[in-house]
C-alpha atoms as a PDB file:
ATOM      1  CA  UNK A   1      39.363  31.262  18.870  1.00  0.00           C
ATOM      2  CA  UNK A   2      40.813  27.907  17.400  1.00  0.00           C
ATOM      3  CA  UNK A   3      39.281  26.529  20.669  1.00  0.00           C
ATOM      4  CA  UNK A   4      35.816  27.557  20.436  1.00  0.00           C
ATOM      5  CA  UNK A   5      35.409  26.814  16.524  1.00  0.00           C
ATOM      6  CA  UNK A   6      36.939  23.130  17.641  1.00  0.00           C
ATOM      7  CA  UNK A   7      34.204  23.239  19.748  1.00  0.00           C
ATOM      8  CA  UNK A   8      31.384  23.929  17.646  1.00  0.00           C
ATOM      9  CA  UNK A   9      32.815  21.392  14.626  1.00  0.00           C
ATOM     10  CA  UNK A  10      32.706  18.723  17.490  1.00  0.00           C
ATOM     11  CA  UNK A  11      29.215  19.878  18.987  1.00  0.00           C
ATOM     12  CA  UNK A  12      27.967  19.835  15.359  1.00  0.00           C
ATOM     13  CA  UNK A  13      29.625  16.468  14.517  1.00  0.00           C
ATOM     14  CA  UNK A  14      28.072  14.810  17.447  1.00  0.00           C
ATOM     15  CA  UNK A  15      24.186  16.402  16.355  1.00  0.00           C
ATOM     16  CA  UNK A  16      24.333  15.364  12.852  1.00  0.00           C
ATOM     17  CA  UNK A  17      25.664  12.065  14.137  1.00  0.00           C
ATOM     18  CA  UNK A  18      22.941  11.228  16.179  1.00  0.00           C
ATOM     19  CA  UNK A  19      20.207  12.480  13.282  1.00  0.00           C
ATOM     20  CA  UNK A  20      21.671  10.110  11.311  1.00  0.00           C
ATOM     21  CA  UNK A  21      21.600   7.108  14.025  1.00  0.00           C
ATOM     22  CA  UNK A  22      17.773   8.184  14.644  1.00  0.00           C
ATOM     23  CA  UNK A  23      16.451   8.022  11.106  1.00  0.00           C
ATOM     24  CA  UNK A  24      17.943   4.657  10.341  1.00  0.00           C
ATOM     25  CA  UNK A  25      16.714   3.439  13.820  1.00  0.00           C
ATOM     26  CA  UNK A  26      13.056   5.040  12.968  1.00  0.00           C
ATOM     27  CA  UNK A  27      11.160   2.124  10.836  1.00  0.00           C
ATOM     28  CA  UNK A  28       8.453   2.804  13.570  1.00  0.00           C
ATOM     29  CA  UNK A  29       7.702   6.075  11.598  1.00  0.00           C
ATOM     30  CA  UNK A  30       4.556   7.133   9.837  1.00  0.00           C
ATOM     31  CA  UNK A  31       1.001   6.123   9.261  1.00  0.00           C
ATOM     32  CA  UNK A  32       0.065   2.423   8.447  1.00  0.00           C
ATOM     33  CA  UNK A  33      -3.559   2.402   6.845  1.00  0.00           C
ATOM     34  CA  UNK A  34      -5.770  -1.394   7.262  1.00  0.00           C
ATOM     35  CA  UNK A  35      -9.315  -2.520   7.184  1.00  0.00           C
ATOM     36  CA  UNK A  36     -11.460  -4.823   7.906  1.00  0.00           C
ATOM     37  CA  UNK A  37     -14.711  -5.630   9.780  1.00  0.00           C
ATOM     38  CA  UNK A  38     -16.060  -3.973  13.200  1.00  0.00           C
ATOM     39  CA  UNK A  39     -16.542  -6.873  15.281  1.00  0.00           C
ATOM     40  CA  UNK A  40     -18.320  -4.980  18.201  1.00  0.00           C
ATOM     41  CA  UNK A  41     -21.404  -4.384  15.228  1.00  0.00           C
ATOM     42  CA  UNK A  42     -24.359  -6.146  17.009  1.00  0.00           C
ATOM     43  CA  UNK A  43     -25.664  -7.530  13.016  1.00  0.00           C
ATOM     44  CA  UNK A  44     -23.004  -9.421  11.281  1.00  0.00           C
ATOM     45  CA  UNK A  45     -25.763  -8.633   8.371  1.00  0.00           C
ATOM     46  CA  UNK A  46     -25.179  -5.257   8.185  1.00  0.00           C
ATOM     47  CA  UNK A  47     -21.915  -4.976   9.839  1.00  0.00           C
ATOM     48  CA  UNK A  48     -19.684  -2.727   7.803  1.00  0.00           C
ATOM     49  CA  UNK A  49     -15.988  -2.657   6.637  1.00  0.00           C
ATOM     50  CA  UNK A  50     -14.030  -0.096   7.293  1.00  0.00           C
ATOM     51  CA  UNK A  51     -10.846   2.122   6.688  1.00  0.00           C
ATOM     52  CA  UNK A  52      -8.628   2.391   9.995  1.00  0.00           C
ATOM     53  CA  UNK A  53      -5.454   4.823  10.482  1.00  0.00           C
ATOM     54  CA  UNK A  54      -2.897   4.642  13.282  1.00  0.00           C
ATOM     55  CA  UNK A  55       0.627   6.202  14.126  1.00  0.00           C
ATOM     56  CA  UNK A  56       2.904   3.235  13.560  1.00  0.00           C
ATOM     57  CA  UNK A  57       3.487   2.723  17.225  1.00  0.00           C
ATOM     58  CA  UNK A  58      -0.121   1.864  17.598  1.00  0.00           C
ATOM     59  CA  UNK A  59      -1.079   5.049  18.987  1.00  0.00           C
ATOM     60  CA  UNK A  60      -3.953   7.246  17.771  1.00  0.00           C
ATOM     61  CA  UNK A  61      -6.133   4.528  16.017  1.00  0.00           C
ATOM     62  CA  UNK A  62      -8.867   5.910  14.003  1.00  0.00           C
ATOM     63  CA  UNK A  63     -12.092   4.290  12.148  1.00  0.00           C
ATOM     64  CA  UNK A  64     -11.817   6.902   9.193  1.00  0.00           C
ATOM     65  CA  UNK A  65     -14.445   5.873   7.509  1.00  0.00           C
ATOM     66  CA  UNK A  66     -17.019   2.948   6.347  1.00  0.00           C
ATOM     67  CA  UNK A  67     -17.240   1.327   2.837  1.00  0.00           C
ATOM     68  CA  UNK A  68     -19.888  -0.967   1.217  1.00  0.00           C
ATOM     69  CA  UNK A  69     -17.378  -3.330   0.075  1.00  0.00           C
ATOM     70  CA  UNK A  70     -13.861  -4.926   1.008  1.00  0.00           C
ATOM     71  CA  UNK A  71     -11.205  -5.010  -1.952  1.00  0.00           C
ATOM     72  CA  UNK A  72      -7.936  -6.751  -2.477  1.00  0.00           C
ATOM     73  CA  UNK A  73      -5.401  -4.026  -1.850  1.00  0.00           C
ATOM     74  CA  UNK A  74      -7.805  -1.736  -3.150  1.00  0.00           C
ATOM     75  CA  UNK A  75      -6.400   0.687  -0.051  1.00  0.00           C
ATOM     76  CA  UNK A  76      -3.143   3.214  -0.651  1.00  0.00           C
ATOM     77  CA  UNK A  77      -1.974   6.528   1.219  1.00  0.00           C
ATOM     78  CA  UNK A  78      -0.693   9.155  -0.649  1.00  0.00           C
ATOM     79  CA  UNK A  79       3.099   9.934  -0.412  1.00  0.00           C
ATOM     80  CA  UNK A  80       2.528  13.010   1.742  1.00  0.00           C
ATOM     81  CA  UNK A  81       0.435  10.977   4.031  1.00  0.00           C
ATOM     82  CA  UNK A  82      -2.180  13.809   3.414  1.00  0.00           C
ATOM     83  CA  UNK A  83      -4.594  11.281   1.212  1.00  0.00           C
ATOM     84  CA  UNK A  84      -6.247   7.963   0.853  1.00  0.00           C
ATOM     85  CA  UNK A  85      -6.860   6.418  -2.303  1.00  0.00           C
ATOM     86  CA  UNK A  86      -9.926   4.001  -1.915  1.00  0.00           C
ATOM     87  CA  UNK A  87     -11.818   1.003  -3.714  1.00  0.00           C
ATOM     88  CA  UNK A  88     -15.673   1.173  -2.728  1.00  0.00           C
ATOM     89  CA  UNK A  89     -19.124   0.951  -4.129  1.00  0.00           C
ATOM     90  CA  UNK A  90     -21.558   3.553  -4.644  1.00  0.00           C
ATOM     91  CA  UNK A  91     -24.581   3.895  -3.647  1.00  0.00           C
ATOM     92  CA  UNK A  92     -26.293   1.046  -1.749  1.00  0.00           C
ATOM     93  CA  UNK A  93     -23.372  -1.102  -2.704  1.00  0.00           C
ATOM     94  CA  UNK A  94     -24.187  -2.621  -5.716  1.00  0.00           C
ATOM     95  CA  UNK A  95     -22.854  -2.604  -9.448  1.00  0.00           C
ATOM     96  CA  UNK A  96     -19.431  -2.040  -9.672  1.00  0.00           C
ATOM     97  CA  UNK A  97     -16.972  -0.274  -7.776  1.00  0.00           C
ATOM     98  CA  UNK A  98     -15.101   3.139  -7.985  1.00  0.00           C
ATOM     99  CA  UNK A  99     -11.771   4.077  -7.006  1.00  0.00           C
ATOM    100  CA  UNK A 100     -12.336   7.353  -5.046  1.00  0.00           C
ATOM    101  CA  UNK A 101     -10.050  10.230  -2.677  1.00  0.00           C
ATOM    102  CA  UNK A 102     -10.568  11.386   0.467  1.00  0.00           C
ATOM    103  CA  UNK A 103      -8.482  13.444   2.943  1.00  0.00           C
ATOM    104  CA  UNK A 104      -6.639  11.107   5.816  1.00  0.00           C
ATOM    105  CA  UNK A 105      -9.126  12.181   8.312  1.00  0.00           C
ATOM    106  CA  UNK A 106     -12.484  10.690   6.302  1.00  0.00           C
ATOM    107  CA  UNK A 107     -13.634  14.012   4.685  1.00  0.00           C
ATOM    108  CA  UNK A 108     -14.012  15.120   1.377  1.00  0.00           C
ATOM    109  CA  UNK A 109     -14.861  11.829  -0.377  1.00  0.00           C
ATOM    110  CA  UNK A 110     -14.421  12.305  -4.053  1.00  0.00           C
ATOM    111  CA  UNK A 111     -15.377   9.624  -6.990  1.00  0.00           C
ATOM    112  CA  UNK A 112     -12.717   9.888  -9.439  1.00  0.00           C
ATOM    113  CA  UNK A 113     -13.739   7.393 -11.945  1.00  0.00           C
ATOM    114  CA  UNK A 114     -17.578   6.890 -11.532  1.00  0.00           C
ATOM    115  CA  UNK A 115     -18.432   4.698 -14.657  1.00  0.00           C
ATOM    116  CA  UNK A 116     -21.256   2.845 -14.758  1.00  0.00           C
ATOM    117  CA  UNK A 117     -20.407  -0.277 -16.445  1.00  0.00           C
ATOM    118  CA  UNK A 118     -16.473  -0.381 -15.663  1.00  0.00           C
ATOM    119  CA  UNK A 119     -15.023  -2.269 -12.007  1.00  0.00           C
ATOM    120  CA  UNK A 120     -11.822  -0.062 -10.959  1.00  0.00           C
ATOM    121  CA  UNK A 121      -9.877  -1.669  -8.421  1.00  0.00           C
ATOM    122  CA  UNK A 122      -6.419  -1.829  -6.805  1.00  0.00           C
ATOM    123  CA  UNK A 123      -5.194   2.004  -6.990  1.00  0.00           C
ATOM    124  CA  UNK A 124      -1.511   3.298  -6.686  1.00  0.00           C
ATOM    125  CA  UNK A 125       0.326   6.167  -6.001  1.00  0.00           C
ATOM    126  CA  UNK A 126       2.725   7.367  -8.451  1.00  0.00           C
ATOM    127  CA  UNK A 127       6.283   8.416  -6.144  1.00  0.00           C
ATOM    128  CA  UNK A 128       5.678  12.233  -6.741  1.00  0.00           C
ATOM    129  CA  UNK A 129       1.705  11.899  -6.245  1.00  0.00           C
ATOM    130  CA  UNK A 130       0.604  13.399  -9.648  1.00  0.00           C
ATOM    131  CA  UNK A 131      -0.774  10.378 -11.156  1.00  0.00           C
ATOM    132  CA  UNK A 132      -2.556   7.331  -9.816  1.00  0.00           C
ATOM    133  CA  UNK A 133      -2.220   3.489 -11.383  1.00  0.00           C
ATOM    134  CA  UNK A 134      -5.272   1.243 -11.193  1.00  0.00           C
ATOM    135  CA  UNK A 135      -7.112  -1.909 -12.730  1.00  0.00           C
ATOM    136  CA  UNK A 136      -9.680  -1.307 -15.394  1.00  0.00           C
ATOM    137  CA  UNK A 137     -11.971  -4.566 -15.245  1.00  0.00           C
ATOM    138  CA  UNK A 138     -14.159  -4.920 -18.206  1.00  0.00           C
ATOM    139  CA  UNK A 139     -15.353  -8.732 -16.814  1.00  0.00           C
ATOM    140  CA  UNK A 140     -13.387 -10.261 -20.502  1.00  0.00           C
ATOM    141  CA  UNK A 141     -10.177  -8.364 -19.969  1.00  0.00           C
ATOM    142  CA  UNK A 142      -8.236  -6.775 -16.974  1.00  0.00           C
ATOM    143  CA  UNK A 143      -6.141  -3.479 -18.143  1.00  0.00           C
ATOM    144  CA  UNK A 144      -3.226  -1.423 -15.914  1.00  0.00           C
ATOM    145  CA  UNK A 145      -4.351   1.879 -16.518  1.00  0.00           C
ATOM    146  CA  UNK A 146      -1.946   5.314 -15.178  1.00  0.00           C
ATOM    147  CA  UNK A 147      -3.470   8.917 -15.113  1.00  0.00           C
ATOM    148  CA  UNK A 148      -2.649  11.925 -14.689  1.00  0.00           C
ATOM    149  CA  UNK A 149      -4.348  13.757 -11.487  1.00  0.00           C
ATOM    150  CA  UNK A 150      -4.606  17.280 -13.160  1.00  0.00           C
ATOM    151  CA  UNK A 151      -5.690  17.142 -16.393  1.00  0.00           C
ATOM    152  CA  UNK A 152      -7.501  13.637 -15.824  1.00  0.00           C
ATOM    153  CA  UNK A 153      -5.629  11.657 -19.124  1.00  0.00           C
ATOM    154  CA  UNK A 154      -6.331   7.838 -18.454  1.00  0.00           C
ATOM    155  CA  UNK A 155      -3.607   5.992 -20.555  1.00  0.00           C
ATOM    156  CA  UNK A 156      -4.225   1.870 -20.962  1.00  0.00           C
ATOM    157  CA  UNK A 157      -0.319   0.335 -20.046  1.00  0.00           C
ATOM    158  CA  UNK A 158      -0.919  -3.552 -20.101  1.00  0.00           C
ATOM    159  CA  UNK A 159      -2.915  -6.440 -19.517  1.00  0.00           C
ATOM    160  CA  UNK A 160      -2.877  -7.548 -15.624  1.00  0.00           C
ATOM    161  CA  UNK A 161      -3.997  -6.528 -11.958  1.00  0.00           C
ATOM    162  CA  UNK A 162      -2.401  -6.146  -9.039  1.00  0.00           C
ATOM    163  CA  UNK A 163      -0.179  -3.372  -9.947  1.00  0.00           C
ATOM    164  CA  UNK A 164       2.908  -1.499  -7.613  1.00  0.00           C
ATOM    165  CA  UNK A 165       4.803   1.762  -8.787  1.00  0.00           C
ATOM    166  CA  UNK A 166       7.948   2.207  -7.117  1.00  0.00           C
ATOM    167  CA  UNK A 167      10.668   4.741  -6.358  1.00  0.00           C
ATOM    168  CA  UNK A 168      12.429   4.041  -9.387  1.00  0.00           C
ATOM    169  CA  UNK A 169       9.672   4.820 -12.069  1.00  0.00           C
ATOM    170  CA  UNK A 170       8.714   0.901 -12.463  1.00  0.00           C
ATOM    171  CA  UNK A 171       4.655  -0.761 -12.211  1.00  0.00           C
ATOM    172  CA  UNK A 172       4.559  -4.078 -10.831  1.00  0.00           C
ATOM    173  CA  UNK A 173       1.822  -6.380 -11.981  1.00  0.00           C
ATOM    174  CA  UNK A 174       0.167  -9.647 -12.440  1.00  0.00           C
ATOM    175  CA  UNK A 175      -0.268 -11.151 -15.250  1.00  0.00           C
ATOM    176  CA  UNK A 176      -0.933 -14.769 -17.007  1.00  0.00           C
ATOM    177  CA  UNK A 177       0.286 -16.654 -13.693  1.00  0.00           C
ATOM    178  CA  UNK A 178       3.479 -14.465 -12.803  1.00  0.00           C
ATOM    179  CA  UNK A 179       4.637 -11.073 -11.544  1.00  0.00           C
ATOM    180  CA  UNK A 180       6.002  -8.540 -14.237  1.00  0.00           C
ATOM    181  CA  UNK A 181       7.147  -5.250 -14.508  1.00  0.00           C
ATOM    182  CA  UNK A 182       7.600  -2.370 -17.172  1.00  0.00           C
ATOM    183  CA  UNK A 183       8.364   1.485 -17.216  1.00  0.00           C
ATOM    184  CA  UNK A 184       5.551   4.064 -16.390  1.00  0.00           C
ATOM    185  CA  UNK A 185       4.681   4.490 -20.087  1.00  0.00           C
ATOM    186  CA  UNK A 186       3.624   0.913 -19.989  1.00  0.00           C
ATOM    187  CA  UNK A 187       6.970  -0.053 -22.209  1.00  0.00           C
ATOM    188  CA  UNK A 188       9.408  -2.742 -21.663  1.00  0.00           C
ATOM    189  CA  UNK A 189       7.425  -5.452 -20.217  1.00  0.00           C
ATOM    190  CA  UNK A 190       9.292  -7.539 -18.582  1.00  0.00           C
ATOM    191  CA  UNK A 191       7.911 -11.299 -16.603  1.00  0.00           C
ATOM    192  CA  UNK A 192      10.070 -11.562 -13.391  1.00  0.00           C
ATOM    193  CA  UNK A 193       8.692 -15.091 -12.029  1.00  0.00           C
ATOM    194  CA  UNK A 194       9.837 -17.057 -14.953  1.00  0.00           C
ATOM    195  CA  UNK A 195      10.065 -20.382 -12.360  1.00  0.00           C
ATOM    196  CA  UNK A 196       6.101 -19.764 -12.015  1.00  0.00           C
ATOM    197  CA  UNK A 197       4.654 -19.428  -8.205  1.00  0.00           C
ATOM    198  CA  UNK A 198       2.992 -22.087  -6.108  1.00  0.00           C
ATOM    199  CA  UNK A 199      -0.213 -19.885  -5.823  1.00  0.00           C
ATOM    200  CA  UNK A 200      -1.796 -16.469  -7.511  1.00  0.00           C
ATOM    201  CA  UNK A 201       0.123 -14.162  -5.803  1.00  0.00           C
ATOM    202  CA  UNK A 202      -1.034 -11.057  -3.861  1.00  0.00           C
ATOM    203  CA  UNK A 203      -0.175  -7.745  -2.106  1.00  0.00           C
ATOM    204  CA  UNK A 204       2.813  -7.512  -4.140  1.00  0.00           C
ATOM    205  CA  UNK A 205       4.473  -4.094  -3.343  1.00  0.00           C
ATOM    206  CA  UNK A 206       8.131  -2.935  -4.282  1.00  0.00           C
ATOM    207  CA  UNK A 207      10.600  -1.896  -1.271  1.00  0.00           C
ATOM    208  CA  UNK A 208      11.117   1.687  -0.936  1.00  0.00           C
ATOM    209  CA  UNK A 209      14.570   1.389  -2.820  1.00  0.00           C
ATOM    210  CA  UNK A 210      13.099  -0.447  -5.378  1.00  0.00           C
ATOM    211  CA  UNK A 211      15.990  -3.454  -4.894  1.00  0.00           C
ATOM    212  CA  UNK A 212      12.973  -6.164  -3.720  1.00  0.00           C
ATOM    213  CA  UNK A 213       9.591  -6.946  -3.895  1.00  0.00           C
ATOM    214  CA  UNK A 214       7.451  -8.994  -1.341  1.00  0.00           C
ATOM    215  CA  UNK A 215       4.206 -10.692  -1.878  1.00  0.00           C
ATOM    216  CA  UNK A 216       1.683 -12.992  -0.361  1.00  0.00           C
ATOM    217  CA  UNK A 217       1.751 -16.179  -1.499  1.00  0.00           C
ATOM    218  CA  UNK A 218      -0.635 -19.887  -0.371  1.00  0.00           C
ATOM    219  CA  UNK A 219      -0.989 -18.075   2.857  1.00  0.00           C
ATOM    220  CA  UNK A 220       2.731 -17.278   3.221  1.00  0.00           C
ATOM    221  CA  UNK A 221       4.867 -14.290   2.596  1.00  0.00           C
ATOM    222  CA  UNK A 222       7.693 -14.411  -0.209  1.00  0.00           C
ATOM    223  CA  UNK A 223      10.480 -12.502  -1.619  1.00  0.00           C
ATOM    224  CA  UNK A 224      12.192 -11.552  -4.335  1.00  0.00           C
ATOM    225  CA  UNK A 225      15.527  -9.521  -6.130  1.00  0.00           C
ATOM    226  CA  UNK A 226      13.880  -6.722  -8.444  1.00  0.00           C
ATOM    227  CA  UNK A 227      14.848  -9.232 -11.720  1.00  0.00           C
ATOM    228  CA  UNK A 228      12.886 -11.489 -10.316  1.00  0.00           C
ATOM    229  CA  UNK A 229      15.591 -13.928  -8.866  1.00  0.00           C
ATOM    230  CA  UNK A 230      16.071 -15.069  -5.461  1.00  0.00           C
ATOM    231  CA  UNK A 231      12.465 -16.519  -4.713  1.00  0.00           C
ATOM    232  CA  UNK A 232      12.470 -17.245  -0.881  1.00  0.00           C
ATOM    233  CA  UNK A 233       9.775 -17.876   1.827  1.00  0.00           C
ATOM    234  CA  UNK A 234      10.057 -15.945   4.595  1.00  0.00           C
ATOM    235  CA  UNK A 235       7.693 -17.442   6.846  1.00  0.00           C
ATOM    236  CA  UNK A 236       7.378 -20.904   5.321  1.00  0.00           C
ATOM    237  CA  UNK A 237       4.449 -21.955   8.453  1.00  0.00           C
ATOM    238  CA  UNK A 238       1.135 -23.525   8.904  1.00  0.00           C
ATOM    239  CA  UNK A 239      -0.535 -20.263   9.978  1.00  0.00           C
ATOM    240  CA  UNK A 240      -2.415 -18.115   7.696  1.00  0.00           C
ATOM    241  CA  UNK A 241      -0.353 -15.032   7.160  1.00  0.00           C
ATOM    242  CA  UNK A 242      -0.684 -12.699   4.111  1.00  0.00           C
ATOM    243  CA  UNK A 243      -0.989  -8.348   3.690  1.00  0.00           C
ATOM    244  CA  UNK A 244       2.754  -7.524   3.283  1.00  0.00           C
ATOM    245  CA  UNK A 245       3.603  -4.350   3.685  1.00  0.00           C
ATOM    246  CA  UNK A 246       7.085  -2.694   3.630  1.00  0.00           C
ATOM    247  CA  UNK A 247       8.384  -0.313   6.538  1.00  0.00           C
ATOM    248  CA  UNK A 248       9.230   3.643   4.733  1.00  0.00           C
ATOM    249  CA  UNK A 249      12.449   3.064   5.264  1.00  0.00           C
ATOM    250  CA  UNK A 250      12.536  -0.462   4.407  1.00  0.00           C
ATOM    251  CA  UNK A 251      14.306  -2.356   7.406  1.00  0.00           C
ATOM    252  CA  UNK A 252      11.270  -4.066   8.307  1.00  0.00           C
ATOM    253  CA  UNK A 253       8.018  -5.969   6.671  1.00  0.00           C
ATOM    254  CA  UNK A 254       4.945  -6.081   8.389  1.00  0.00           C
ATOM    255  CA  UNK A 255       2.213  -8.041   7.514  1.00  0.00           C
ATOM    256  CA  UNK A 256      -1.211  -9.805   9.692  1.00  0.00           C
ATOM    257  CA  UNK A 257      -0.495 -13.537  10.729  1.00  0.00           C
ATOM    258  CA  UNK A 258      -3.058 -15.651  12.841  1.00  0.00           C
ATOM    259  CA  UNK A 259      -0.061 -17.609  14.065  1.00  0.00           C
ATOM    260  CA  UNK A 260      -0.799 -16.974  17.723  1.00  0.00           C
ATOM    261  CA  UNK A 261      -4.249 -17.788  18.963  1.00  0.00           C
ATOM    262  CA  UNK A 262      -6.034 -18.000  15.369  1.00  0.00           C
ATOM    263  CA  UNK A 263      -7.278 -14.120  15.635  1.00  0.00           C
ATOM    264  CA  UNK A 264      -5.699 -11.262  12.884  1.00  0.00           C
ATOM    265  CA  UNK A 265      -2.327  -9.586  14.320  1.00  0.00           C
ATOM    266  CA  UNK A 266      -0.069  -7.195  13.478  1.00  0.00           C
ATOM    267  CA  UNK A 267       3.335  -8.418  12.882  1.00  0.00           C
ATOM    268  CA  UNK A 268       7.045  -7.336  11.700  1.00  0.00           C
ATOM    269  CA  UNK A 269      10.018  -9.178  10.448  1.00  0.00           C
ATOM    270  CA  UNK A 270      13.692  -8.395   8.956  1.00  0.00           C
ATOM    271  CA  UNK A 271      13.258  -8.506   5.232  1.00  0.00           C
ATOM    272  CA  UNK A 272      15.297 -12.363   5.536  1.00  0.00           C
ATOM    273  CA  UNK A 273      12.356 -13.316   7.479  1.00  0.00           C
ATOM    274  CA  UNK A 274      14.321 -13.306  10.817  1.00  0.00           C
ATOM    275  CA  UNK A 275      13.460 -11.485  14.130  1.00  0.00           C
ATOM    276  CA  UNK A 276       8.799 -12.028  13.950  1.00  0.00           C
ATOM    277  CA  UNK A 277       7.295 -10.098  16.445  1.00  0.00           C
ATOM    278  CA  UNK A 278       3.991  -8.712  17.181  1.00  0.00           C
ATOM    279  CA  UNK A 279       4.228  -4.963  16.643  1.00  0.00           C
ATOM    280  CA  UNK A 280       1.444  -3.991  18.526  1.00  0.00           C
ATOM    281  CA  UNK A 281       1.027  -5.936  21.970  1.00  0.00           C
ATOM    282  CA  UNK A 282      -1.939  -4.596  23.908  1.00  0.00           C
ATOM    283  CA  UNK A 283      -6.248  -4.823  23.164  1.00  0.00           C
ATOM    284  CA  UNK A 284      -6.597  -2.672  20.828  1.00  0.00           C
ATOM    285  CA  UNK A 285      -6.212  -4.670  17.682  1.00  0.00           C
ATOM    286  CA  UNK A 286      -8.818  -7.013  19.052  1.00  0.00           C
ATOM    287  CA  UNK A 287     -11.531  -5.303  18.366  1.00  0.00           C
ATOM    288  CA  UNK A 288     -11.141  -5.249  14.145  1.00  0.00           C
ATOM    289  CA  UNK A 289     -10.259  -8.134  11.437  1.00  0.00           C
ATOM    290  CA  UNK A 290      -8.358  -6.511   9.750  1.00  0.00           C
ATOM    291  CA  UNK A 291      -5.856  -6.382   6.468  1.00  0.00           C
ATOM    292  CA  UNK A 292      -2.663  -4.408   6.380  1.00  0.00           C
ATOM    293  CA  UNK A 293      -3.081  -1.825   3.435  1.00  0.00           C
ATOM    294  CA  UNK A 294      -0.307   0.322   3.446  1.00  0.00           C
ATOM    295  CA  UNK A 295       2.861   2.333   5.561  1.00  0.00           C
ATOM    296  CA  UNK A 296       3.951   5.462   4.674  1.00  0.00           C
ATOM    297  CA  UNK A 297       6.385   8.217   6.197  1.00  0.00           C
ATOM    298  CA  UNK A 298       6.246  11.787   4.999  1.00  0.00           C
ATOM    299  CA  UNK A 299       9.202  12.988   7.402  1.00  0.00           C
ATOM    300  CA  UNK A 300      11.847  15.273   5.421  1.00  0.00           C
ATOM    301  CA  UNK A 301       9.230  14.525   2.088  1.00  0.00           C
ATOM    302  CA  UNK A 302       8.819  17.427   0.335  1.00  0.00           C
ATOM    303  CA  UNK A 303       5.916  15.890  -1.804  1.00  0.00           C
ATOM    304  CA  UNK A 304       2.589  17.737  -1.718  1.00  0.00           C
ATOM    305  CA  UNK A 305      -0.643  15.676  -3.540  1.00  0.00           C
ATOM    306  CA  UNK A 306      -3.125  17.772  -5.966  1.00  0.00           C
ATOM    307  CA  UNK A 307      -6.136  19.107  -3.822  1.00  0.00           C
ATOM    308  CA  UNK A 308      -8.735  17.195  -5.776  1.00  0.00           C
ATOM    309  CA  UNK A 309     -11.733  18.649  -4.428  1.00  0.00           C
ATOM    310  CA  UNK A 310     -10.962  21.428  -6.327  1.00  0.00           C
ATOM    311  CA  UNK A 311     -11.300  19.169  -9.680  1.00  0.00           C
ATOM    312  CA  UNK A 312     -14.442  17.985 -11.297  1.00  0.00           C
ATOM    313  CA  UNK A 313     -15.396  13.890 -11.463  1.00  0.00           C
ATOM    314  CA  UNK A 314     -13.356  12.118 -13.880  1.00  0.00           C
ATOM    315  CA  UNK A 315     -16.467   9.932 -15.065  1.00  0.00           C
ATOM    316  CA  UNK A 316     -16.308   8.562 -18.982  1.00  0.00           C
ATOM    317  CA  UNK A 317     -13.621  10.151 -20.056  1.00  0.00           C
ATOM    318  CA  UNK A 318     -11.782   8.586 -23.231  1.00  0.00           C
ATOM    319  CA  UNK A 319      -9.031   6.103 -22.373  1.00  0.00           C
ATOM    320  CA  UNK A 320      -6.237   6.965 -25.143  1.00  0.00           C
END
């Protein structure tokens, strides 16, 4: 009897063992979201941008849908890899643009701000889905803005753009020539890049732990500690490279580089900027320009966004 229980503690030992191995081997997990242009469109007039969704292996790529304008990371999926949070403009394309919701697959497009006179831009994912953060842009002034998915409260945090809400409860966010951050309730502001940058930074995003945050910087891709210490260059080349984007589990950053023939690929480094490769090595990314938006895993996530289309349009409601 001692025998066969021996057994089974061994037999389970080994499983759980080898669970463990495989989800800190799998940064190759989940969906990575980009856009970019069609190049195959026979009018570069009318040629459209457009949302794209592949398995991070570079199988199943998908053209999800088509937008009438291209925003700077205006592009996030939701944590349960269910949604797609979206920058676009309505209508024809003019006047200013919206932040809207659709389902992973293209359908059931929803506007969720629709004003009329107000540019919304550069929407966020709060770690449990409920609320979304996003730039208010009134032309004069730029405002961080967080609200609430359900009950559609828009709260205004801080001055700035660019923001980045990570696992710990902190927004990232440009403002006045650095990177800061503060708590969710827009409280405790805090500048991280007291040094200053070389350039305006962009695509800054928080690791998945929350310890680092990378950005694109003058066409290279930098680091730094969550304080805001450690700057460092991880590419530090003469090629254009720019987009980063963290693996889920946060052994790897990918990002698009035109270091190879002077076209957009897909590449991934060790967050020390050691070990580039292309992560996707056949035709298929030839066919797009596009712009690395976003990387998400929703394995053992027990997360589950709002259905939205069962909510009315947010459109001019009070900011408190």
């Amino acid at each position: 009897m001692k025998g066969i229980f021996s057994c089974f503690l061994c037999v389970f030992f080994i499983i759980a063992l080898m669970a463990s191995v495989a989800y800190s081997e799998s940064w190759w997990e989940g969906k990575i979201l980009l856009s970019g242009e069609v190049r195959e469109w026979k009018d570069p007039v009318t040629r459209p941008v457009s949302l794209f969704i592949m398995d991070a292996d570079g199988s199943n790529f998908t053209r999800i849908c088509d937008l009438n304008a291209l925003f700077v990371k205006g592009y996030a999926l939701s944590p349960d890899c269910q949604k797609v949070l979206f920058c676009d403009k309505p209508g024809k394309g003019e006047g200013p643009g919206d932040i809207y919701i659709m389902d992973i697959n293209g359908r059931n497009k929803m506007n969720l701000t629709n004003t009329e006179f107000i540019h919304e831009y550069c929407p966020c994912w709060s770690p449990d889905g409920r609320q979304i953060v996003y730039v208010e842009d009134r032309l004069v002034e730029k405002w961080i803005c967080v609200s609430d998915l359900l009950n559609r409260n828009v709260k205004k945090l801080h001055e700035g753009t660019l923001p980045d809400w990570s696992s710990k409860g902190k927004i990232l966010f440009y403002f006045n020539g650095n990177i800061w951050k503060m708590n969710a309730d827009g409280s405790e502001p805090v500048k991280l890049t007291r040094a200053g940058l070389p350039d305006h930074p962009w695509y800054i995003r928080w690791s998945p732990d929350g310890s680092s945050i990378v950005f694109e910087c003058n066409d290279d891709i930098y680091i730094i500690d969550e304080n805001g210490g450690n700057l460092r260059n991880l590419t530090n080349s003469n090629f254009v490279e720019g987009t980063p984007c963290w693996s889920p589990n946060g052994e790897k950053i990918a990002f698009i580089s035109l270091r190879q023939d002077g076209k957009s690929h897909l590449y991934i480094m060790n967050p020390d900027g050691s070990n580039i490769e292309r992560l996707i090595k056949d035709d298929m990314e030839e066919r797009e320009t596009k712009c690395l938006e976003d990387w998400r895993s929703a394995v053992n996530s027990s997360i589950r966004v709002m259905d939205t289309s069962k909510t009315s349009t947010w459109g001019r409601i009070k900011v408190k």
